[in-house]
Protein backbone atom coordinates (compact mmCIF):
# COMPACT_ATOMS: atom_id res chain seq x y z
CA UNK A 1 101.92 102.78 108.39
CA UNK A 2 99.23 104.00 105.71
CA UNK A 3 95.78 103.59 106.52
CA UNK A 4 94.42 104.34 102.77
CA UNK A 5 95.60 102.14 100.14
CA UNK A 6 94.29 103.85 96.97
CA UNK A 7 93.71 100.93 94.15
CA UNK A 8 91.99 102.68 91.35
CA UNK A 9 89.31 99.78 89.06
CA UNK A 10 91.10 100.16 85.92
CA UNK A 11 94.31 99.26 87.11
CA UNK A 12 92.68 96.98 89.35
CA UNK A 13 91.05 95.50 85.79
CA UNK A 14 94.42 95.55 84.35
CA UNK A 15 96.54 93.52 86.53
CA UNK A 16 93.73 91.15 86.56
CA UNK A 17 94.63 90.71 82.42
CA UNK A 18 98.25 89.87 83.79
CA UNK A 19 99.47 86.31 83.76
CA UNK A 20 98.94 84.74 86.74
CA UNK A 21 102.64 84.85 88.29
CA UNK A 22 102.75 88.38 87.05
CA UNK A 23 99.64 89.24 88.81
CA UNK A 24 100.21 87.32 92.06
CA UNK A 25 103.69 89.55 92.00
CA UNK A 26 102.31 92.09 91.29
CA UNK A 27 99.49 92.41 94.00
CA UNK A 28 101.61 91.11 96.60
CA UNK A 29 103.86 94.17 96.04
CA UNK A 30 100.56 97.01 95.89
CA UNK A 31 99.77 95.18 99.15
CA UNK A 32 103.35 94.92 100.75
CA UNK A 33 103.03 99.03 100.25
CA UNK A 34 100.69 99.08 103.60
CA UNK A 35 102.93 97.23 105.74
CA UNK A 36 105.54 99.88 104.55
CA UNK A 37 105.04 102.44 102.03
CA UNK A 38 108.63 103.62 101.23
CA UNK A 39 110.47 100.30 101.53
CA UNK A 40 114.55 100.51 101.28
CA UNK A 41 114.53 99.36 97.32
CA UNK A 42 111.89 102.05 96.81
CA UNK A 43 113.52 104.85 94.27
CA UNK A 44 111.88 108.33 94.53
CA UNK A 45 111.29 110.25 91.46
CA UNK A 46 109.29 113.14 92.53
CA UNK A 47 110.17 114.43 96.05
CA UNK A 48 107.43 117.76 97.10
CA UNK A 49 106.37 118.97 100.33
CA UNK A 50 102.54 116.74 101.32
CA UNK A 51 103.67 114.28 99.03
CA UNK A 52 106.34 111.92 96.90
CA UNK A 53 106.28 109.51 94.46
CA UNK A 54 108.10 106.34 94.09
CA UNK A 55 108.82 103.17 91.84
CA UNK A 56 109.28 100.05 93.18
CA UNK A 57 109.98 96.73 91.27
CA UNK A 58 110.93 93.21 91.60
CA UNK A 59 112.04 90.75 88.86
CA UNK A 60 108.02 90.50 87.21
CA UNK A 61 106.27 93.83 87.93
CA UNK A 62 106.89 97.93 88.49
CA UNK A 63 104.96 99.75 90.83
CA UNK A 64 104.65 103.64 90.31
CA UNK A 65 102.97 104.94 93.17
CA UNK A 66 102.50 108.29 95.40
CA UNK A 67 102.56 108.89 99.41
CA UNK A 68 100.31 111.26 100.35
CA UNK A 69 101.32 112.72 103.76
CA UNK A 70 101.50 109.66 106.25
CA UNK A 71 98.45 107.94 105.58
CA UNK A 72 97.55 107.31 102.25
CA UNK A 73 99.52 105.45 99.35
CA UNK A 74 97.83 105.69 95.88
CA UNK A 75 98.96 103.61 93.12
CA UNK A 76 99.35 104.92 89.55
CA UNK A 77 100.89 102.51 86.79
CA UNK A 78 101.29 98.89 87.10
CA UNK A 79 103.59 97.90 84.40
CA UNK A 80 105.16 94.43 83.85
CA UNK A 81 108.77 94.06 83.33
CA UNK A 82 108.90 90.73 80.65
């Protein structure tokens, strides 16, 4: 279990431009990411040694985001899928 969630403002700024639905989606899945940050639908793309990256979607919203070591998850692109 992660104990940094990294949330940088602009994206923070950007999913707050979202639609509602896509933003409530959207957030609950950044925040879903601390209970467990490689869940089972989670598809790796970049797999190094310290650190990997993942995407992670549902039927509103993609998640791009990186694990670094055990404790920190940092999220990098928030893109909506409609």
């Amino acid at each position: 279990m992660p104990d940094q969630l990294i949330y940088p403002y602009r994206l923070r700024m950007q999913v707050a431009g979202f639609p509602p639905n896509i933003r409530d989606a959207a957030n609950l899945l950044i925040m879903s990411l601390l209970g467990d940050p490689v869940p089972p639908d989670a598809k790796p793309f970049v797999e190094v040694a310290g650190h990997s990256s993942y995407e992670l979607s549902n039927d509103l919203v993609t998640v791009y985001y990186t694990v670094l070591g055990d404790d920190t998850v940092a999220v990098n692109v928030v893109h909506p899928n409609t």
